[in-house]
Protein backbone atom coordinates (compact mmCIF):
# COMPACT_ATOMS: atom_id res chain seq x y z
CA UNK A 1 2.31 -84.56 -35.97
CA UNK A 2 3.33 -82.87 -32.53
CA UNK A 3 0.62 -80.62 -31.29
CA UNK A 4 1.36 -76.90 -29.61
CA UNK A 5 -1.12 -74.96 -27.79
CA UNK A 6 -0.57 -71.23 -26.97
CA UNK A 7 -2.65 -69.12 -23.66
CA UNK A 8 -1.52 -65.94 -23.84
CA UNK A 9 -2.66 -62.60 -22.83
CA UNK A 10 -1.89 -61.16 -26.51
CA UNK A 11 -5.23 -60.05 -27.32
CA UNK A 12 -5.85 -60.33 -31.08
CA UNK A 13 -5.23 -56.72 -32.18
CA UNK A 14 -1.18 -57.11 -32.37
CA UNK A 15 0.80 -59.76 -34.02
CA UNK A 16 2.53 -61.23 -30.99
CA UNK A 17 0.74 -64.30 -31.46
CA UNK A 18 1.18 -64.42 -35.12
CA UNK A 19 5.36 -64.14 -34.91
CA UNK A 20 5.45 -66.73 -32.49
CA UNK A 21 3.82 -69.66 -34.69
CA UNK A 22 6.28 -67.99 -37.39
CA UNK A 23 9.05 -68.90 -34.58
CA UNK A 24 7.65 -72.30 -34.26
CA UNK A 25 7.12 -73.51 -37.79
CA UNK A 26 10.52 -72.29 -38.70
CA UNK A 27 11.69 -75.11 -36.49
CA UNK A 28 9.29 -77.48 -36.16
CA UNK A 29 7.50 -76.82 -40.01
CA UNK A 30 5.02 -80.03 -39.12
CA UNK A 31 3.72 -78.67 -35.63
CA UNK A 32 0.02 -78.46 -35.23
CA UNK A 33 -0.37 -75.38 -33.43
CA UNK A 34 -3.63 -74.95 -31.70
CA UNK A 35 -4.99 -71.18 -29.94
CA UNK A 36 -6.21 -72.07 -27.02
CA UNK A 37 -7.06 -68.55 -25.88
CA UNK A 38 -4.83 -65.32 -26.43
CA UNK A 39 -7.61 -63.34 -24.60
CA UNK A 40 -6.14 -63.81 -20.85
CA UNK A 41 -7.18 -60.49 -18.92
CA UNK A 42 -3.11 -58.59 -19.12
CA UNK A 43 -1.43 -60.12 -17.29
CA UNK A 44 -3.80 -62.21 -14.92
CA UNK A 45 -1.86 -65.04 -13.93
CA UNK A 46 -4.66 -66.51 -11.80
CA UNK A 47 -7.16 -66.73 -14.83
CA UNK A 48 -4.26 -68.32 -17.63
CA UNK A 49 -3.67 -70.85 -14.37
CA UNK A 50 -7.64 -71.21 -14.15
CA UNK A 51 -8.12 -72.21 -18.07
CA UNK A 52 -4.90 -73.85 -18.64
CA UNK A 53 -5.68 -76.74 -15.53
CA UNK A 54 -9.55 -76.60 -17.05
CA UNK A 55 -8.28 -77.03 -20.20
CA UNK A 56 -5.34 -79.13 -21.00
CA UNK A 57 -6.08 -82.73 -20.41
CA UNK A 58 -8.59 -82.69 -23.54
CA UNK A 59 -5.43 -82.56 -26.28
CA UNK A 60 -3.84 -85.74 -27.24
CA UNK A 61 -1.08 -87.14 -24.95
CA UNK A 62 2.26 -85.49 -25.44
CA UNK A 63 0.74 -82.02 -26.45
CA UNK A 64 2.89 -79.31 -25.85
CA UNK A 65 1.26 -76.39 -23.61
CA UNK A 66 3.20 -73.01 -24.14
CA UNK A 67 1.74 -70.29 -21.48
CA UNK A 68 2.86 -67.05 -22.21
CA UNK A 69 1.20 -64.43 -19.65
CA UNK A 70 4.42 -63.23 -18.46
CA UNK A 71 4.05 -59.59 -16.38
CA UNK A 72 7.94 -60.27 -14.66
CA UNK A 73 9.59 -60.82 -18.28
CA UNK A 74 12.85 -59.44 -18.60
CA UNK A 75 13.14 -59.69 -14.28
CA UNK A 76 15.31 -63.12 -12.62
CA UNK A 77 11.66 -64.96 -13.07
CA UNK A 78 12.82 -68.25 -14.25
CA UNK A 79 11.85 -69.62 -17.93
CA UNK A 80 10.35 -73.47 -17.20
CA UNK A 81 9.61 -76.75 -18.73
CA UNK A 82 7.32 -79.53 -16.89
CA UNK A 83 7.06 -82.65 -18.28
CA UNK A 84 3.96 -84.75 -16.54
CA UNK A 85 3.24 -88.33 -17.47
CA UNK A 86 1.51 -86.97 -20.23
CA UNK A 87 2.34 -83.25 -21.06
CA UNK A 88 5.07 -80.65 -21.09
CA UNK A 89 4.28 -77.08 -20.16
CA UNK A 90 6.33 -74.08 -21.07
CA UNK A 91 6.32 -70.72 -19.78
CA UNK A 92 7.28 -68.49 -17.04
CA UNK A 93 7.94 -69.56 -13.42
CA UNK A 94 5.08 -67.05 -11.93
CA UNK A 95 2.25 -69.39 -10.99
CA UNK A 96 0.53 -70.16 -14.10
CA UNK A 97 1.15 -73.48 -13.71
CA UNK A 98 0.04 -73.76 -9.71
CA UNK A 99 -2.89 -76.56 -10.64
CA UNK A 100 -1.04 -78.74 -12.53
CA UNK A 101 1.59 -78.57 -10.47
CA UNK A 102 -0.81 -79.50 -7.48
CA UNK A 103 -3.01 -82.10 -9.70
CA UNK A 104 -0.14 -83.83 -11.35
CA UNK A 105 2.40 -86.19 -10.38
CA UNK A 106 5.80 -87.54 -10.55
CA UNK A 107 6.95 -84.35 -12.82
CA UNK A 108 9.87 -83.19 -14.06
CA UNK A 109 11.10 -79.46 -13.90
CA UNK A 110 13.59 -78.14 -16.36
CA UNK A 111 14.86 -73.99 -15.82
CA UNK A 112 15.81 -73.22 -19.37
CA UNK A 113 18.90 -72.28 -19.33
CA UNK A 114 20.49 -73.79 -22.68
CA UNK A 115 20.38 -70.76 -24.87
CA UNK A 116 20.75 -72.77 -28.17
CA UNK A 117 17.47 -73.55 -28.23
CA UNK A 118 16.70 -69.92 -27.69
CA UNK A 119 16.53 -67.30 -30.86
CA UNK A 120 19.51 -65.66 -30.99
CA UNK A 121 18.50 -61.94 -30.00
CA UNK A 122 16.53 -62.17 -26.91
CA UNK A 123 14.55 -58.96 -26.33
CA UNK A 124 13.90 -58.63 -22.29
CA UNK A 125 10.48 -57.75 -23.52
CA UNK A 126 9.50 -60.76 -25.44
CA UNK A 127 10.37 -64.46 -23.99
CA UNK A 128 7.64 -65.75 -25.55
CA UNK A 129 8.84 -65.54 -29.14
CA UNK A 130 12.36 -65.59 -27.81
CA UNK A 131 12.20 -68.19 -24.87
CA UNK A 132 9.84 -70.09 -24.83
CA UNK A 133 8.53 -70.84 -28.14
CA UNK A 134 11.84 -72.08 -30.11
CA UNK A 135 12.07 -74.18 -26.80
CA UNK A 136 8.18 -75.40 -27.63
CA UNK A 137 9.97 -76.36 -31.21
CA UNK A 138 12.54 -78.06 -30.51
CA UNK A 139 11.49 -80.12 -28.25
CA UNK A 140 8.31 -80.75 -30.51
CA UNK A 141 11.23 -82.11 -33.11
CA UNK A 142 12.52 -84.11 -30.49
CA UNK A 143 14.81 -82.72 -28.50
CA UNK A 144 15.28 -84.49 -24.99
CA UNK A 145 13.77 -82.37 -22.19
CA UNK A 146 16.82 -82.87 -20.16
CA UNK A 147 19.04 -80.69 -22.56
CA UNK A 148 17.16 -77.80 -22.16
CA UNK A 149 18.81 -77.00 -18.77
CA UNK A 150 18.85 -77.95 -15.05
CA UNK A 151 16.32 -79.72 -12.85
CA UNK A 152 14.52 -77.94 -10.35
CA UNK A 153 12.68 -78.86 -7.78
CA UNK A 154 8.65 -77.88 -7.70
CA UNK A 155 9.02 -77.33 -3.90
CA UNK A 156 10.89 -73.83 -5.27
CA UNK A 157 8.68 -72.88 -8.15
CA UNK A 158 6.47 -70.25 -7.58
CA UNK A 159 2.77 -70.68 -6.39
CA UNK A 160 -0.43 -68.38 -6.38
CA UNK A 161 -2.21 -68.13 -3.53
CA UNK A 162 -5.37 -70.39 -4.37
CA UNK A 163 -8.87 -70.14 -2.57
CA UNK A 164 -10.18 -73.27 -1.57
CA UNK A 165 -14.19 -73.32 -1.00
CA UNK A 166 -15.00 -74.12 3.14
CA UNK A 167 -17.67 -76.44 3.41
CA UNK A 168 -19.66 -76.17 6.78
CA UNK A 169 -22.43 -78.78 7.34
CA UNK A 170 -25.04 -77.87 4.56
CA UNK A 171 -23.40 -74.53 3.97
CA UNK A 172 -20.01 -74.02 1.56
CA UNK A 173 -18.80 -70.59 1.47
CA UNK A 174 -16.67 -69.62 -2.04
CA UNK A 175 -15.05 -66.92 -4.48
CA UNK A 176 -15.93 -66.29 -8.23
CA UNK A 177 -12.59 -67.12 -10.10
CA UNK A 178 -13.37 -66.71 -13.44
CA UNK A 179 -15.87 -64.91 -15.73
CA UNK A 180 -16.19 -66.17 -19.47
CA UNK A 181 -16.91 -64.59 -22.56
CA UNK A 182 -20.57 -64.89 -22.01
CA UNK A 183 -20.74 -63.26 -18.54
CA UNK A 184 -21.16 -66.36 -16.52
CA UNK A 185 -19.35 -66.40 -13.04
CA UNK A 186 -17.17 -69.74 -12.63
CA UNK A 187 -17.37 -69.97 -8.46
CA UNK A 188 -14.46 -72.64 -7.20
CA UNK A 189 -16.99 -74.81 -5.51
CA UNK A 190 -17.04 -78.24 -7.50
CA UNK A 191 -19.71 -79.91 -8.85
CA UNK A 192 -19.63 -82.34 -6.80
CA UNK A 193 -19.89 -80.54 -3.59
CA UNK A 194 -23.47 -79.85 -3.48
CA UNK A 195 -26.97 -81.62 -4.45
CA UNK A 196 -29.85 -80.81 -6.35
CA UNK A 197 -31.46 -77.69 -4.81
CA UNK A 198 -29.49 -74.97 -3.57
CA UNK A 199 -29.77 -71.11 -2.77
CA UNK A 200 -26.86 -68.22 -1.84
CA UNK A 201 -25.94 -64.81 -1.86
CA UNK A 202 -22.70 -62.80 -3.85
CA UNK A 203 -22.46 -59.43 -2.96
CA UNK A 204 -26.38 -59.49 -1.04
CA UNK A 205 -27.32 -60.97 -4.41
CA UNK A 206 -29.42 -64.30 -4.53
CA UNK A 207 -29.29 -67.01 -6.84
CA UNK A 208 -30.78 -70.56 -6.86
CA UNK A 209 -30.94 -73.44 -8.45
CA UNK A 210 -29.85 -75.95 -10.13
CA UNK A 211 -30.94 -76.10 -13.12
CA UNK A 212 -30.31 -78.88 -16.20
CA UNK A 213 -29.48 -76.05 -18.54
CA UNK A 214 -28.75 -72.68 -19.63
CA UNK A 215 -32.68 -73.08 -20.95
CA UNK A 216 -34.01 -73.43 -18.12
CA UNK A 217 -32.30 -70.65 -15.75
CA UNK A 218 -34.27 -67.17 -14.84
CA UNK A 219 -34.04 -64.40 -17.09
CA UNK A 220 -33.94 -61.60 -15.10
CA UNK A 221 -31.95 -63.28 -12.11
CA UNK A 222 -29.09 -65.55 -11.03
CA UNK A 223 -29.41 -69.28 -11.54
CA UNK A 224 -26.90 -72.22 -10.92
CA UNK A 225 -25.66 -74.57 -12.74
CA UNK A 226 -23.04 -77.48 -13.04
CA UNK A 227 -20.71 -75.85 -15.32
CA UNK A 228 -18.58 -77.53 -17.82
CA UNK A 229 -15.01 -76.68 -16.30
CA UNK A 230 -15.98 -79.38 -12.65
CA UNK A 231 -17.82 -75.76 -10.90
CA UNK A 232 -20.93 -74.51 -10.08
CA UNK A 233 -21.60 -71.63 -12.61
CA UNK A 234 -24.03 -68.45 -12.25
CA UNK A 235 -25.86 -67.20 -15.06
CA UNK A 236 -28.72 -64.93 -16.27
CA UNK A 237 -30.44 -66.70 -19.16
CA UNK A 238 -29.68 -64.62 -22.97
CA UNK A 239 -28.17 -62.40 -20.06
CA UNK A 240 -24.45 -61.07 -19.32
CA UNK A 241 -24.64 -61.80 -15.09
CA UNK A 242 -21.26 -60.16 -15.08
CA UNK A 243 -22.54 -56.84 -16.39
CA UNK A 244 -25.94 -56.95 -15.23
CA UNK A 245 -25.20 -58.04 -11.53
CA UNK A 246 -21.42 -55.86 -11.66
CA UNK A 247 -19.87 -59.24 -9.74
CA UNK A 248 -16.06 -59.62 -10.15
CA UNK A 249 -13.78 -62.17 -9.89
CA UNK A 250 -12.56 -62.89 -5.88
CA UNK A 251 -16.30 -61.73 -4.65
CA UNK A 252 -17.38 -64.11 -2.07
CA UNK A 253 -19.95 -66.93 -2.89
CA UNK A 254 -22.57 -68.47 0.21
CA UNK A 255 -24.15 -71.13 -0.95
CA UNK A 256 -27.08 -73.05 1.19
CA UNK A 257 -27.80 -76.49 -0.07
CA UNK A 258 -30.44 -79.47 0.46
CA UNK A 259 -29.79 -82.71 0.63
């Protein structure tokens, strides 16, 4: 049974994300289709690229990732298909796909630009009932990728901007690039970049740590911790450190650590 996964920015108030399993399982009627997250920020292309690349190498191989957060639709953005050594990706050419694009290798581009696998009526305002997710169908039924259109080359596709952490003897300076449902702030430093005890400032706040769990962290102030997505996480314990603290995503991380 071919698996689907949708990241949008749909929100769950509408029925965007309803119409465009309807699209799906009136091709592909055996498709698993699986919600990764239609609660993207509107149309935050650095955040979909943030959970995607955290995300996507925990569903069976050949899953089929459809990524519609799409703020160019209806401009000359191209419509895309990667296929990877073990996934395919769908979705707009805008940088949501930047990570995997950077993390994976020997991949294939396709522009889609076969409209029979399209819907008929494409709305300018829609590609991802229209575009991309009769494309996510048909190719879950077993279309060949290359008949979807022309090979590209990822040197052209389009890349964000990324923030990589700068590590300085026992000193790494970062950003916050993501805040979850719960508050915590997702820094880009990695795991695996510092040791056990460490202290830093965001926005002249402090935070130490680390700590072994959520349990454990301060109550009142920011703790670290080796978060579940490969990055060092700051949290309040039963708190919201996003609300509380007023930190946003791109603030600046300092972290000092100890060896």
């Amino acid at each position: 049974m071919p698996i689907i996964t949708l990241t949008t920015d749909f929100g769950n108030d509408d029925p965007f994300d309803g119409v465009i399993k309807g699209v799906i399982l009136n091709i592909c009627p055996q498709a698993n289709i699986v919600d990764l997250t239609h609660n993207i920020s509107p149309q935050d292309i650095y955040q979909a690229n943030f959970l995607l690349d955290s995300c996507y190498q925990y569903f069976p191989k050949k899953t089929i990732h459809v990524c519609v957060v799409d703020p160019g639709v209806g401009t000359k953005r191209r419509p895309i298909l990667i296929q990877t050594k073990g996934y395919f990706f769908i979705g707009p050419d805008n940088g949501v796909f930047t990570s995997i694009i950077k993390k994976e290798k020997n991949i294939k581009i396709i522009e889609l630009t076969e409209k029979k696998y399209w819907l008929k009526n494409v709305s300018q305002t829609f590609h991802g009932r229209d575009i991309f997710s009769p494309v996510a169908a048909h190719l879950a039924s077993g279309v060949n990728v290359k008949n979807f259109g022309k090979s590209i080359n990822k040197e052209n596709l389009v890349k964000l901007q990324t923030t990589k952490p700068i590590k300085n003897k026992n000193r790494i300076t970062g950003i916050i690039q993501y805040i979850d449902h719960f508050g915590n702030l997702i820094t880009n430093i990695p795991n695996d970049f510092t040791y056990k005890k460490l202290t830093g400032k965001v926005k002249d706040i402090d935070f130490q740590g680390l700590v072994w769990c959520f349990a454990l962290g301060n109550s009142k102030k920011l703790t670290a911790i080796h978060g579940s997505s490969g990055f060092i996480e700051l949290f309040i314990n039963k708190g919201n450190a996003a609300k509380i603290t007023g930190i946003k995503t791109r603030d600046k991380v300092d972290v000092k650590y100890n060896l």
